[in-house]
N, C-alpha and C. Protein backbone atom coordinates (compact mmCIF):
# COMPACT_ATOMS: atom_id res chain seq x y z
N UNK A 1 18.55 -2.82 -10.73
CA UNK A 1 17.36 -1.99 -10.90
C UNK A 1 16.29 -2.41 -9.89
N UNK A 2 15.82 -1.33 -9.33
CA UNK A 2 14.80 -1.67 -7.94
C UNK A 2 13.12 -1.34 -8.55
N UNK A 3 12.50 -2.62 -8.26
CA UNK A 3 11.54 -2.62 -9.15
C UNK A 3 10.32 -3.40 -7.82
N UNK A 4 9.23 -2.58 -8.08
CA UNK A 4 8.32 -2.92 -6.83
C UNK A 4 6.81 -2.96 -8.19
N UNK A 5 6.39 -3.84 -7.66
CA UNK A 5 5.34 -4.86 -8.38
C UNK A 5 3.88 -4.95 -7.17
N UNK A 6 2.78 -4.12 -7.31
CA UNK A 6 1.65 -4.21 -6.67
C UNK A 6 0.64 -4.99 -7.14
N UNK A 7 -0.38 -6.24 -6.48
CA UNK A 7 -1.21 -6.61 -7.14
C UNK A 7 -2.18 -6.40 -5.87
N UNK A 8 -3.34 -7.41 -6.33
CA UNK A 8 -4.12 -7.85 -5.48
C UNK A 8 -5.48 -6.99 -5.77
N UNK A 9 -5.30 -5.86 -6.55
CA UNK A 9 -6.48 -4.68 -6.35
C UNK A 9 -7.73 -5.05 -7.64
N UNK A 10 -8.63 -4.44 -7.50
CA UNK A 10 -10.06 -5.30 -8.25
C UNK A 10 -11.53 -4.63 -7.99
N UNK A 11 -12.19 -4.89 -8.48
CA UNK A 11 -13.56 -4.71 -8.20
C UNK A 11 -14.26 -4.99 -6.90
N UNK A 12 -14.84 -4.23 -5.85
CA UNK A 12 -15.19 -5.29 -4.72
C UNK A 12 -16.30 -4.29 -4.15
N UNK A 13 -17.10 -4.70 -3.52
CA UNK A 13 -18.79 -4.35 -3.16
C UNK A 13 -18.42 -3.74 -2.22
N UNK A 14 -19.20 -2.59 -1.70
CA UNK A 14 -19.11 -1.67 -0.21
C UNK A 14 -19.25 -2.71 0.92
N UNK A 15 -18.31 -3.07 2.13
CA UNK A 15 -18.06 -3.41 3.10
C UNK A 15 -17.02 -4.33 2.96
N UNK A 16 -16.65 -4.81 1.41
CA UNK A 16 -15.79 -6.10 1.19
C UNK A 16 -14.33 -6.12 1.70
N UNK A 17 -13.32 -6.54 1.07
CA UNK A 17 -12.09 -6.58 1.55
C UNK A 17 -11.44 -6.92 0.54
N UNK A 18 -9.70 -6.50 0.62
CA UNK A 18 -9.17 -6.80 -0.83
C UNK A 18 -7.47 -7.16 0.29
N UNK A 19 -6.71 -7.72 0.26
CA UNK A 19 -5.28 -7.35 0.33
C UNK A 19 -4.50 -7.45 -0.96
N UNK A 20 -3.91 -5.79 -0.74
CA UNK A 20 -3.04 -5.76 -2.14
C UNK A 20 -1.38 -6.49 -1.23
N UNK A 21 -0.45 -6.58 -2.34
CA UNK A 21 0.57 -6.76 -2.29
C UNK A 21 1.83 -6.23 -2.85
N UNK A 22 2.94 -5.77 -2.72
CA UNK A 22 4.06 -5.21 -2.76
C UNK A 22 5.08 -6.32 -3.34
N UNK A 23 5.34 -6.29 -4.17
CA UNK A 23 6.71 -7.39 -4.38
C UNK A 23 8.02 -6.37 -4.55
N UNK A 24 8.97 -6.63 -3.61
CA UNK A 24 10.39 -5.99 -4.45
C UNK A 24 11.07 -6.37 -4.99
N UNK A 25 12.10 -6.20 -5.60
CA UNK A 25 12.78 -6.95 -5.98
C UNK A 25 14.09 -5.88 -6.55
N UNK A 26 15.57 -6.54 -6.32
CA UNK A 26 16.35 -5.22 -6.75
C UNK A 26 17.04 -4.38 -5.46
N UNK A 27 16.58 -4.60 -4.45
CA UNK A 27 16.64 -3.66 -3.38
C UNK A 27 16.56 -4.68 -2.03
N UNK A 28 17.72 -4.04 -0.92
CA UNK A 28 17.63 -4.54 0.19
C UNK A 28 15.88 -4.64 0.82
N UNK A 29 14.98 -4.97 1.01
CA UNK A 29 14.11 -4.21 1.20
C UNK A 29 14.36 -4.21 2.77
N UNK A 30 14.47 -4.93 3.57
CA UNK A 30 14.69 -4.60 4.58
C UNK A 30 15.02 -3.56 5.45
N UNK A 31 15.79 -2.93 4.62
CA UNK A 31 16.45 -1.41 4.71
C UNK A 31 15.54 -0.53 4.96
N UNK A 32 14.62 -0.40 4.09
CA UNK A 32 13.71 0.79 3.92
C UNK A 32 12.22 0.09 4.45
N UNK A 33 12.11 1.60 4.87
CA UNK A 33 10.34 1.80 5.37
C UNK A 33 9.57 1.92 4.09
N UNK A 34 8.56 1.33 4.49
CA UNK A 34 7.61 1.01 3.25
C UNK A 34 5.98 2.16 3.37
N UNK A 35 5.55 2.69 2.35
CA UNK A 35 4.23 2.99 2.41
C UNK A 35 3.38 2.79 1.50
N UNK A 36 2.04 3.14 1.61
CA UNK A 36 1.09 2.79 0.68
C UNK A 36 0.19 4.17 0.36
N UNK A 37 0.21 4.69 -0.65
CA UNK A 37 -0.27 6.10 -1.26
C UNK A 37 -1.58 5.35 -2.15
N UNK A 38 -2.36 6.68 -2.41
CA UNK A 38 -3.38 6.13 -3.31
C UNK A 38 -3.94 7.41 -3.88
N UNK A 39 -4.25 7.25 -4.92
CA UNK A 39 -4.78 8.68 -5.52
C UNK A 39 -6.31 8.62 -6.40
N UNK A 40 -7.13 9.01 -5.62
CA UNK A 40 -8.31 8.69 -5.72
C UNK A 40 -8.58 10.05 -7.66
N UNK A 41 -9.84 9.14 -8.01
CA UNK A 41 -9.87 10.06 -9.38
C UNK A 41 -10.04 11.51 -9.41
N UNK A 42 -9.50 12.24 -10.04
CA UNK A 42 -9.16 13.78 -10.14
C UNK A 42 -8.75 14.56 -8.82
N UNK A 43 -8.12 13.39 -7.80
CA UNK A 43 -8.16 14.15 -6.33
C UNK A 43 -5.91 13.99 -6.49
N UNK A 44 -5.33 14.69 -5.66
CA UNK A 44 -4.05 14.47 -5.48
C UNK A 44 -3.52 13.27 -4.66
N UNK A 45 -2.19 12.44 -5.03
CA UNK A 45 -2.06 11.06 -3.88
C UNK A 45 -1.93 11.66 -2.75
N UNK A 46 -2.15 10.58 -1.87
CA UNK A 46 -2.40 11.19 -0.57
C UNK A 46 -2.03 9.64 0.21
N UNK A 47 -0.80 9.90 1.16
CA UNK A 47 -0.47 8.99 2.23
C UNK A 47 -1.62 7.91 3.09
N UNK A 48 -1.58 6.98 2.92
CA UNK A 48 -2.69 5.79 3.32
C UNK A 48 -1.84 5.18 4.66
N UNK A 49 -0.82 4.77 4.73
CA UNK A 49 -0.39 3.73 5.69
C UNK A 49 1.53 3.72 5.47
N UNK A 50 2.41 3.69 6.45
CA UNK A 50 3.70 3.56 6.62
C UNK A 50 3.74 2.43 7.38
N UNK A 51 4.98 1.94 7.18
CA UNK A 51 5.63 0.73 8.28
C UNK A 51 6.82 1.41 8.31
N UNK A 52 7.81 0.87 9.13
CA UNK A 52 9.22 0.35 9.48
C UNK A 52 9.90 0.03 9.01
N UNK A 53 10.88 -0.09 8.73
CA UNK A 53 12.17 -1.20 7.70
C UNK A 53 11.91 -2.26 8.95
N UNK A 54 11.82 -2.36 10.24
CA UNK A 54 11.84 -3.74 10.92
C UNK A 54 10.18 -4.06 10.56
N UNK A 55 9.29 -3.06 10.82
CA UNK A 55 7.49 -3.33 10.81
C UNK A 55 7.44 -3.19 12.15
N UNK A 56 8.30 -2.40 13.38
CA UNK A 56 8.00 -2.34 14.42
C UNK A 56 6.95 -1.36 14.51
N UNK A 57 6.74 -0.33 13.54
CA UNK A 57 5.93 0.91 14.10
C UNK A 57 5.27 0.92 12.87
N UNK A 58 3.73 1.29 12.68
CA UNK A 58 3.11 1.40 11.71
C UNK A 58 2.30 3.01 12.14
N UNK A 59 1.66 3.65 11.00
CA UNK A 59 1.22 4.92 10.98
C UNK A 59 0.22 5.22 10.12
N UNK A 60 -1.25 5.07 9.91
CA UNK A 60 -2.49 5.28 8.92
C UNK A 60 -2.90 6.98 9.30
N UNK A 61 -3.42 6.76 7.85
CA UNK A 61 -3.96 8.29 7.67
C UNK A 61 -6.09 8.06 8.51
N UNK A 62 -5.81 9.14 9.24
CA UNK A 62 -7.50 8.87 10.05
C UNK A 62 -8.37 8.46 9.03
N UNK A 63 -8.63 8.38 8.00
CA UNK A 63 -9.21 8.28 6.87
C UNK A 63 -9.84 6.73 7.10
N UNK A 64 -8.75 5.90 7.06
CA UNK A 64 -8.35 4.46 7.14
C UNK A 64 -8.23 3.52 8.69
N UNK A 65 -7.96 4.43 9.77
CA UNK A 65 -7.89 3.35 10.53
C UNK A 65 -8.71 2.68 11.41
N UNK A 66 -8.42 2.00 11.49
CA UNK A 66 -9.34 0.50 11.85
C UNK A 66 -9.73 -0.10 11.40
N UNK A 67 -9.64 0.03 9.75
CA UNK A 67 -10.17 -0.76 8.63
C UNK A 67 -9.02 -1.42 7.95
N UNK A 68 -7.89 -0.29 7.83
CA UNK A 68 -6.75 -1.20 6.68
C UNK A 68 -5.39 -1.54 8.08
N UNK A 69 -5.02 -2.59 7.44
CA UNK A 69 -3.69 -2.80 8.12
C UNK A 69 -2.27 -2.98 7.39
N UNK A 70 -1.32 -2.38 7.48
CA UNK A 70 0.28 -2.52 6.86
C UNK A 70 0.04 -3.68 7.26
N UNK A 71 1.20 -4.34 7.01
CA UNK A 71 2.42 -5.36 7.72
C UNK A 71 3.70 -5.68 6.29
N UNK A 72 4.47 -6.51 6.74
CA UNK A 72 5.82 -6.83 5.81
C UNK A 72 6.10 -8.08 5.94
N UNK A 73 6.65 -8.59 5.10
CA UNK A 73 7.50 -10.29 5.24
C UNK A 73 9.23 -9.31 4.99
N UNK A 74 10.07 -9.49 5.29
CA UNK A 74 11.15 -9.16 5.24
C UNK A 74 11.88 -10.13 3.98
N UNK A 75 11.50 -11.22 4.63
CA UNK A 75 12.32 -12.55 4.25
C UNK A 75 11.78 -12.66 2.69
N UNK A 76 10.20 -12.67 2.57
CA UNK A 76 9.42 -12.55 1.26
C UNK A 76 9.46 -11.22 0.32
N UNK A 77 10.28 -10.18 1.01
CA UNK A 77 10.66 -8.94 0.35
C UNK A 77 9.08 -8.41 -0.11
N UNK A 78 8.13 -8.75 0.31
CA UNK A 78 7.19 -8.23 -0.09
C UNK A 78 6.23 -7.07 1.38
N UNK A 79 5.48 -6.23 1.23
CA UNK A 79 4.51 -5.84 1.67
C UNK A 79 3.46 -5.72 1.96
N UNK A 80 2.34 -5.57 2.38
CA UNK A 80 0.83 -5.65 2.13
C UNK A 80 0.19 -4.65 2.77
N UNK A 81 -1.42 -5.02 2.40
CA UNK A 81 -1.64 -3.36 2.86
C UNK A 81 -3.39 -4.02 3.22
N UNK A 82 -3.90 -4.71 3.80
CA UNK A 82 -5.24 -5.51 4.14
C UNK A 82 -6.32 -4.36 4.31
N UNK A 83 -7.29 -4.24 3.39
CA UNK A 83 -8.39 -3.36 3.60
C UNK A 83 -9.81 -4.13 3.88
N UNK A 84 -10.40 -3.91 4.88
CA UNK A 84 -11.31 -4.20 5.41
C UNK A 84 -12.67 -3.18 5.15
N UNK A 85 -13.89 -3.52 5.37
CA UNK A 85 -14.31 -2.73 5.61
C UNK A 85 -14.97 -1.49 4.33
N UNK A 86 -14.58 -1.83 3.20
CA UNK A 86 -14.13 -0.82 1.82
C UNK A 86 -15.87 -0.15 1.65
N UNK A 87 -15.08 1.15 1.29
CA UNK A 87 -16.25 2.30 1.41
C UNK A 87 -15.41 2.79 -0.25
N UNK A 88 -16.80 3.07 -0.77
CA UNK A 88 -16.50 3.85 -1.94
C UNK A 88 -15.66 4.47 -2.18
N UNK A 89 -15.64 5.44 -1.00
CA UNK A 89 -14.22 7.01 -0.99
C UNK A 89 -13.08 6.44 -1.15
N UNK A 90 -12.95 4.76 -1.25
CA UNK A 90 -11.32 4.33 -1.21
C UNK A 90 -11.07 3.74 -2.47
N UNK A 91 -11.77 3.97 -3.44
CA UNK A 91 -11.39 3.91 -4.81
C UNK A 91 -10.55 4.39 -5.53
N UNK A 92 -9.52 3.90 -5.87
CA UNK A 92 -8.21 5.04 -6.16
C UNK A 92 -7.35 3.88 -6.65
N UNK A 93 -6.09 4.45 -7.03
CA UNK A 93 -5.19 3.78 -7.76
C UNK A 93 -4.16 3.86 -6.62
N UNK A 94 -3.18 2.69 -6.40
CA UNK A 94 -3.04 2.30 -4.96
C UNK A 94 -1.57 2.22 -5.21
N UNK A 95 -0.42 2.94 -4.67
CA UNK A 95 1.06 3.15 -4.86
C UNK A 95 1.42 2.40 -3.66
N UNK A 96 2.95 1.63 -3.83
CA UNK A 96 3.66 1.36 -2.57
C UNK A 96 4.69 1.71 -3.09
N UNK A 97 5.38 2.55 -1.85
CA UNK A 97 6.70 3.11 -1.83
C UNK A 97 7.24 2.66 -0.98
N UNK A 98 8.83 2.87 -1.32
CA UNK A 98 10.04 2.52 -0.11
C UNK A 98 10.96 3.36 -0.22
N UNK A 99 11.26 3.89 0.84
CA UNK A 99 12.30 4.75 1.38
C UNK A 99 13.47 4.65 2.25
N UNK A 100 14.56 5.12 1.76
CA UNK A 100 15.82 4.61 2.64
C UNK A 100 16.69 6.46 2.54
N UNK A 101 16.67 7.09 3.62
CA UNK A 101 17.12 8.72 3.37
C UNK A 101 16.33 9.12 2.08
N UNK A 102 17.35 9.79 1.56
CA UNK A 102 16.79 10.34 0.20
C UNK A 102 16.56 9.53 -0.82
N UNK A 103 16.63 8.51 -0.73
CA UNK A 103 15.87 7.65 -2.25
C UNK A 103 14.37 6.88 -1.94
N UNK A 104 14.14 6.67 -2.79
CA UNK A 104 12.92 6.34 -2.69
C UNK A 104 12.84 5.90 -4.11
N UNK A 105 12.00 4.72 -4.06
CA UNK A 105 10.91 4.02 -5.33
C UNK A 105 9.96 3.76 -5.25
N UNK A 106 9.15 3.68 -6.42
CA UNK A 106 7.60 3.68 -6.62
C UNK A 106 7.26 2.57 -7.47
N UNK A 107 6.16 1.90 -6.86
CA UNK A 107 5.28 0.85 -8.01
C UNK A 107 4.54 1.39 -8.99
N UNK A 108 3.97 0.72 -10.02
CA UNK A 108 3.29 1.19 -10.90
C UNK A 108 1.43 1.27 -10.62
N UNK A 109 0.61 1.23 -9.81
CA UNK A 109 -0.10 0.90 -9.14
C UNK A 109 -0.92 0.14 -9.37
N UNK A 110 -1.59 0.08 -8.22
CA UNK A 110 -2.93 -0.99 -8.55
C UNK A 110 -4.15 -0.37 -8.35
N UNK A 111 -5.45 -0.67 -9.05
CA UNK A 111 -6.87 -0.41 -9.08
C UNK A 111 -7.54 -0.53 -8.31
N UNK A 112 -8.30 0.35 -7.08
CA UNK A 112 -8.76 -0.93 -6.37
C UNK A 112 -10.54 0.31 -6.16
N UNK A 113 -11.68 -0.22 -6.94
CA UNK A 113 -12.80 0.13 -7.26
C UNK A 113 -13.91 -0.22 -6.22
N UNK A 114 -14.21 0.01 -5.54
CA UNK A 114 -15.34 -0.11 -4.62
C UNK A 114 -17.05 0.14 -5.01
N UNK A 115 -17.64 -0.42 -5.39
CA UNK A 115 -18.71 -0.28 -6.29
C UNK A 115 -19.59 -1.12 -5.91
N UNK A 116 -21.19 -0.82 -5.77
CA UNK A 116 -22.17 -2.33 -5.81
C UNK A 116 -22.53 -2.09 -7.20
């Protein structure tokens, strides 16, 4: 059973920073390209950031870049997703997915509240 585990997300003041994290477990992760979705309150999820199954190529939604960064541990089967910079509008409940062709799994998400 392929089971992906997000933490790291929390309360944090306009300009602060949070890195969430991805744990897999269950699954080659290596295999699959990883992303990070987020679905802000009463709005639809909406694509934040992709990697690679290697992490050679990464891809942010204009929304986000220059502020958040992907990256992967392969070896640590885990993910991350480093937000810098945090503006209110990025308050949302924070998904990481992985994809290999047609399958795909989902975490249960994380909180991540931007507030003074």
């Amino acid at each position: 059973q392929v089971q992906l585990v997000e933490s790291g997300g929390g309360l944090v003041q306009p300009g602060g920073s949070l890195r969430l994290s991805c744990a897999a477990s269950g699954a080659t992760f290596s295999s699959y390209s990883m992303r990070w979705y987020r679905q802000p309150p009463g709005k639809e999820r909406e694509l934040v950031a992709g990697i690679t199954s290697s992490g050679g190529s990464t891809n942010y939604a204009d929304s986000v870049k220059g502020r958040f960064t992907i990256s992967r541990d392969n070896v640590k089967n885990t993910g991350y997703l480093q937000m810098n910079s945090l503006e209110p509008e990025d308050t949302a409940v924070y998904y990481c997915n992985i994809r290999r062709w047609a399958v795909e799994w989902w975490g249960q998400g994380t909180q991540v509240t931007v507030s003074s």
